[in-house]
C-alpha atoms as a PDB file:
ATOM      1  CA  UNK A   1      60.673 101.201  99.056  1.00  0.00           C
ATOM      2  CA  UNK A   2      62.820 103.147 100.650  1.00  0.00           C
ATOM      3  CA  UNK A   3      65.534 106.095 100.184  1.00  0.00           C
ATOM      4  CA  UNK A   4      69.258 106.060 100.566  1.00  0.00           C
ATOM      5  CA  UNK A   5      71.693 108.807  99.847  1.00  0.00           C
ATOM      6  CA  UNK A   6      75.290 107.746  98.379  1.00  0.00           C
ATOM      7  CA  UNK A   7      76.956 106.958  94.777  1.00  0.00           C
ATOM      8  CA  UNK A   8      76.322 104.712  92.223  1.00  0.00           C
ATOM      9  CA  UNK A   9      80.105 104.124  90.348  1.00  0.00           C
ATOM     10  CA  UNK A  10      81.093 101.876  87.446  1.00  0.00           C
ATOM     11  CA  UNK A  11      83.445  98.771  88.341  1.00  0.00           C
ATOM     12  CA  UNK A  12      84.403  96.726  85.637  1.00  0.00           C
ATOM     13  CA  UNK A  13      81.062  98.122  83.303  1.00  0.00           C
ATOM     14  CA  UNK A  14      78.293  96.986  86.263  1.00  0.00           C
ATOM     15  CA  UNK A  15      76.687  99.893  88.594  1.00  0.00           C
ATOM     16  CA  UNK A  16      77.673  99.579  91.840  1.00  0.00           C
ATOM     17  CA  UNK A  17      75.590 101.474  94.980  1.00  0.00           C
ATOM     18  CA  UNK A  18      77.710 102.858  97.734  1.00  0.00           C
ATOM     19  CA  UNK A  19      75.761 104.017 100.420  1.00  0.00           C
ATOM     20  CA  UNK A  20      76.458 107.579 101.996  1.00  0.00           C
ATOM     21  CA  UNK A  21      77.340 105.721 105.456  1.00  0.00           C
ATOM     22  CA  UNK A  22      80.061 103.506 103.924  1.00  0.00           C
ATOM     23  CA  UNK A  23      81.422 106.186 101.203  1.00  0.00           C
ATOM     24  CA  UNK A  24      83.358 109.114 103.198  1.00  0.00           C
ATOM     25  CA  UNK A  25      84.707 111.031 100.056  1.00  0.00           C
ATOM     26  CA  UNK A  26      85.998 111.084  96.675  1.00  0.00           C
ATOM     27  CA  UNK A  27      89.589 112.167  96.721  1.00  0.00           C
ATOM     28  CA  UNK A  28      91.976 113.154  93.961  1.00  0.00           C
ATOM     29  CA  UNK A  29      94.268 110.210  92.803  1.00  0.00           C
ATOM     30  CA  UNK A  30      96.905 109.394  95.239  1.00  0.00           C
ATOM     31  CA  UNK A  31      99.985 107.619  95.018  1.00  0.00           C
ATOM     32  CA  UNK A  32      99.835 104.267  95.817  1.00  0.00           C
ATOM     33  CA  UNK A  33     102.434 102.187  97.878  1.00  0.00           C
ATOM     34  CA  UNK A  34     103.174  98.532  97.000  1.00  0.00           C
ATOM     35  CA  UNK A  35     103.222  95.896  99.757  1.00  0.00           C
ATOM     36  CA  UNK A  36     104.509  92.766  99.651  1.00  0.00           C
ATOM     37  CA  UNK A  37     102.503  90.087 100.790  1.00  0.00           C
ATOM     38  CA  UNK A  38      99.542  91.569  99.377  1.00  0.00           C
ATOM     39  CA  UNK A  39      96.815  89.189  98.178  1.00  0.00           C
ATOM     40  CA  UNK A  40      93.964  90.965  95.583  1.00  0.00           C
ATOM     41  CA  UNK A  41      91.695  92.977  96.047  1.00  0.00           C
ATOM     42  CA  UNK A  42      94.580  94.850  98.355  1.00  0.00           C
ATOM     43  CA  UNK A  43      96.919  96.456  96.209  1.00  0.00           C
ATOM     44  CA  UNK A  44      98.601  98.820  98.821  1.00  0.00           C
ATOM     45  CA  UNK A  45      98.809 101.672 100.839  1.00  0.00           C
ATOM     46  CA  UNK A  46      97.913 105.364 100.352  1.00  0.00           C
ATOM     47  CA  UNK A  47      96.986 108.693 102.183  1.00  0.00           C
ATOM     48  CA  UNK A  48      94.150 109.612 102.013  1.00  0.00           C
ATOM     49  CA  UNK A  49      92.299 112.493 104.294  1.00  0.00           C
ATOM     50  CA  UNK A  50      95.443 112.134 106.137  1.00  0.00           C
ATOM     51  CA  UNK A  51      94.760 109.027 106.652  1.00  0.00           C
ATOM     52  CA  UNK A  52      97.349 105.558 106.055  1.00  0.00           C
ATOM     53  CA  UNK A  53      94.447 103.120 104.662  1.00  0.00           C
ATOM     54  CA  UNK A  54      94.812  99.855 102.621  1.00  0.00           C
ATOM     55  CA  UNK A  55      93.587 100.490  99.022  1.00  0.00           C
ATOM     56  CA  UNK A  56      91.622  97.814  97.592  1.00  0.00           C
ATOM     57  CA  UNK A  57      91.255  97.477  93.428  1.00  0.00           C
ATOM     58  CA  UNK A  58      87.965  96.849  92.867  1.00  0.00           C
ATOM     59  CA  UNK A  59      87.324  98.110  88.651  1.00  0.00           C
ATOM     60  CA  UNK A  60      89.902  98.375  86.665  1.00  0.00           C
ATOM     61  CA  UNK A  61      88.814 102.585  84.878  1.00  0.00           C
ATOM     62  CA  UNK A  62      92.126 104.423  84.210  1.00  0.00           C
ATOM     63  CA  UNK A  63      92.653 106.101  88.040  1.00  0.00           C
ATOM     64  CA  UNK A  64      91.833 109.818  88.493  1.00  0.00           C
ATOM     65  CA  UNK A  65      89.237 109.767  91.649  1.00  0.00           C
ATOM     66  CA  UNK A  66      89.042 107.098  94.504  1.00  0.00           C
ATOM     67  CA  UNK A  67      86.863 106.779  96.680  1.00  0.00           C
ATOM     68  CA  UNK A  68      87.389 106.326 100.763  1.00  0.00           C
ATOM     69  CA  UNK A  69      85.008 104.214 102.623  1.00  0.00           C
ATOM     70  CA  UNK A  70      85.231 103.516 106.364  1.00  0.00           C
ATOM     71  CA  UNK A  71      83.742 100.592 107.034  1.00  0.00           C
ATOM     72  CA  UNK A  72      83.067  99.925 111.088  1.00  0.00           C
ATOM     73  CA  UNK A  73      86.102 101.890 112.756  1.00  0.00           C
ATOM     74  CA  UNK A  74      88.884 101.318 109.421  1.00  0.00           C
ATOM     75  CA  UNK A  75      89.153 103.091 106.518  1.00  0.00           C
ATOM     76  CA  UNK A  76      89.860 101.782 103.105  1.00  0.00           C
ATOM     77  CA  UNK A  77      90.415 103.142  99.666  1.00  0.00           C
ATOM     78  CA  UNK A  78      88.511 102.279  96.379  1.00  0.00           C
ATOM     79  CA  UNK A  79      90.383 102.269  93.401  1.00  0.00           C
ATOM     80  CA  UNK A  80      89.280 101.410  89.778  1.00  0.00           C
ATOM     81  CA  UNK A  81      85.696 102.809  90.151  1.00  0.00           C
ATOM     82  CA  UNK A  82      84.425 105.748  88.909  1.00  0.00           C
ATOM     83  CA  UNK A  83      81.361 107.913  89.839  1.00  0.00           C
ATOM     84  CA  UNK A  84      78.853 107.950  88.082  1.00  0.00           C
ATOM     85  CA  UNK A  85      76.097 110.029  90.058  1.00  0.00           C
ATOM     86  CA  UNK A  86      75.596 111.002  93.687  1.00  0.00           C
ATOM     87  CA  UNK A  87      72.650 111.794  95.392  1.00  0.00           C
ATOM     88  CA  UNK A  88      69.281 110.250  96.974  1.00  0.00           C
ATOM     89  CA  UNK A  89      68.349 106.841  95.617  1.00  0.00           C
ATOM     90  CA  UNK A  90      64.836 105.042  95.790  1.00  0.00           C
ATOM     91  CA  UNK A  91      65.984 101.217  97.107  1.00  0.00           C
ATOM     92  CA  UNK A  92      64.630  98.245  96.658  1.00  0.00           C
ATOM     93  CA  UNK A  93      66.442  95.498  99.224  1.00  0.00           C
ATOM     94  CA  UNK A  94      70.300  96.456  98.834  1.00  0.00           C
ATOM     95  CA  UNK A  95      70.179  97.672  95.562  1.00  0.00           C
ATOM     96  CA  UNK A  96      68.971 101.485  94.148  1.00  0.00           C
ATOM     97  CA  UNK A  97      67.318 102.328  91.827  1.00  0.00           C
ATOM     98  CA  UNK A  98      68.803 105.447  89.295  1.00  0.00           C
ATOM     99  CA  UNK A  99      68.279 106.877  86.091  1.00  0.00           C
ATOM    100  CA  UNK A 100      69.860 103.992  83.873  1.00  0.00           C
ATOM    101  CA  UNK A 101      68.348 100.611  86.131  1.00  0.00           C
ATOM    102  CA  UNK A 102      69.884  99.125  89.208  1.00  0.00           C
ATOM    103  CA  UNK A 103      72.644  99.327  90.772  1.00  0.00           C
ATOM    104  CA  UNK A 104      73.624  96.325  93.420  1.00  0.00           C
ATOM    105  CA  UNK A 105      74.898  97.634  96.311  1.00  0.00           C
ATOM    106  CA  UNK A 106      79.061  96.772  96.201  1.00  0.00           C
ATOM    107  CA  UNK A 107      79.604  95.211  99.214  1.00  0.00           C
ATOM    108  CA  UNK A 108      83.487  96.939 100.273  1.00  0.00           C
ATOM    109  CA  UNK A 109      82.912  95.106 103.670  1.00  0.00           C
ATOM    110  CA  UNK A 110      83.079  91.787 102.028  1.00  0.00           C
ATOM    111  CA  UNK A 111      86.282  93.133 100.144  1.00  0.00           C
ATOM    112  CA  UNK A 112      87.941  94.072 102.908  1.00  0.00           C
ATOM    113  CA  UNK A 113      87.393  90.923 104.623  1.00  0.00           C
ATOM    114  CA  UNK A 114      88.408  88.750 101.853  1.00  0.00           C
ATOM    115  CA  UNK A 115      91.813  90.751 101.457  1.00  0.00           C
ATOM    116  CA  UNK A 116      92.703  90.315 104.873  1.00  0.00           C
ATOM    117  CA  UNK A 117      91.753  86.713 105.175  1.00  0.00           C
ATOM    118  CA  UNK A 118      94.116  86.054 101.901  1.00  0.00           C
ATOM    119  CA  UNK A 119      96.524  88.406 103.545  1.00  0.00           C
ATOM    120  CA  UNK A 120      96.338  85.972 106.783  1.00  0.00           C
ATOM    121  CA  UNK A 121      97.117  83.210 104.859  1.00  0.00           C
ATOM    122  CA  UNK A 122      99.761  83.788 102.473  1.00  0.00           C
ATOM    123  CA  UNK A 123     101.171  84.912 106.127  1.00  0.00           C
ATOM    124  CA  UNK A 124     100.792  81.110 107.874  1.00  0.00           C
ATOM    125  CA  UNK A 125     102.581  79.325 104.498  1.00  0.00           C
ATOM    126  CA  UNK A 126     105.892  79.613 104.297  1.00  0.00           C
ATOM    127  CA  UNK A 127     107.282  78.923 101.018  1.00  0.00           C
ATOM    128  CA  UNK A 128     107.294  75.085 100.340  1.00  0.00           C
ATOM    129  CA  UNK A 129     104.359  75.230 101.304  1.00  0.00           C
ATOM    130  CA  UNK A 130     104.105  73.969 104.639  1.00  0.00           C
ATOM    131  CA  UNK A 131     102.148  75.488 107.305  1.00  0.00           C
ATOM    132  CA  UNK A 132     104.377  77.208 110.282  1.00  0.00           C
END
């Protein structure tokens, strides 16, 4: 068993581990601009860090904080999640261990690549259906 530092945040009632090499920050609640096209989890656009990166809804808790995660070279912005602690968590596989259990470790590159693949393909259908 090992040790990982990062956060553990609610999303949707579960505990969800974010390690410190995916989550960047926690920044204030930022406005959020609508895109159409936009398949879920992707939601829109924000600044963050001044940064322009896609946010991606991934709890629904009342917004307030976000968090930004780079994952690889692009950035992306949690919203719906809140913190629930930060620091350095005992693991066990992908998943820490904290005061109240387990958390699973919430896998935003898996997110990220399901957004853009439904992004992709609402792109290549035009509206009867048909593929272009």
């Amino acid at each position: 068993m090992g040790s990982v530092g990062g956060l553990i945040v609610d999303v949707g009632g579960a505990a969800r581990f974010l390690p410190a090499d995916l989550a960047v920050a926690v920044v204030p609640e930022t406005q959020i601009i609508q895109v159409p096209g936009l398949e879920p989890p992707a939601i829109g656009l924000a600044l963050a860090e001044d940064r322009a990166v896609a946010a991606l809804r991934v709890g629904s808790w009342p917004r307030g904080e976000m968090i930004l995660c780079q994952v690889d070279d692009e950035f992306v912005l949690l919203v719906g999640a809140r913190v629930l602690a930060s620091g350095t968590f005992p693991t066990t596989g992908d998943d820490a261990v904290w005061t109240s259990g387990r958390a699973r470790l919430l896998d935003v590159r898996s997110l990220l690549l399901r957004a853009e693949a439904a992004i992709w393909e609402a792109r290549t259908v035009s509206g009867d259906g048909r593929r272009r």
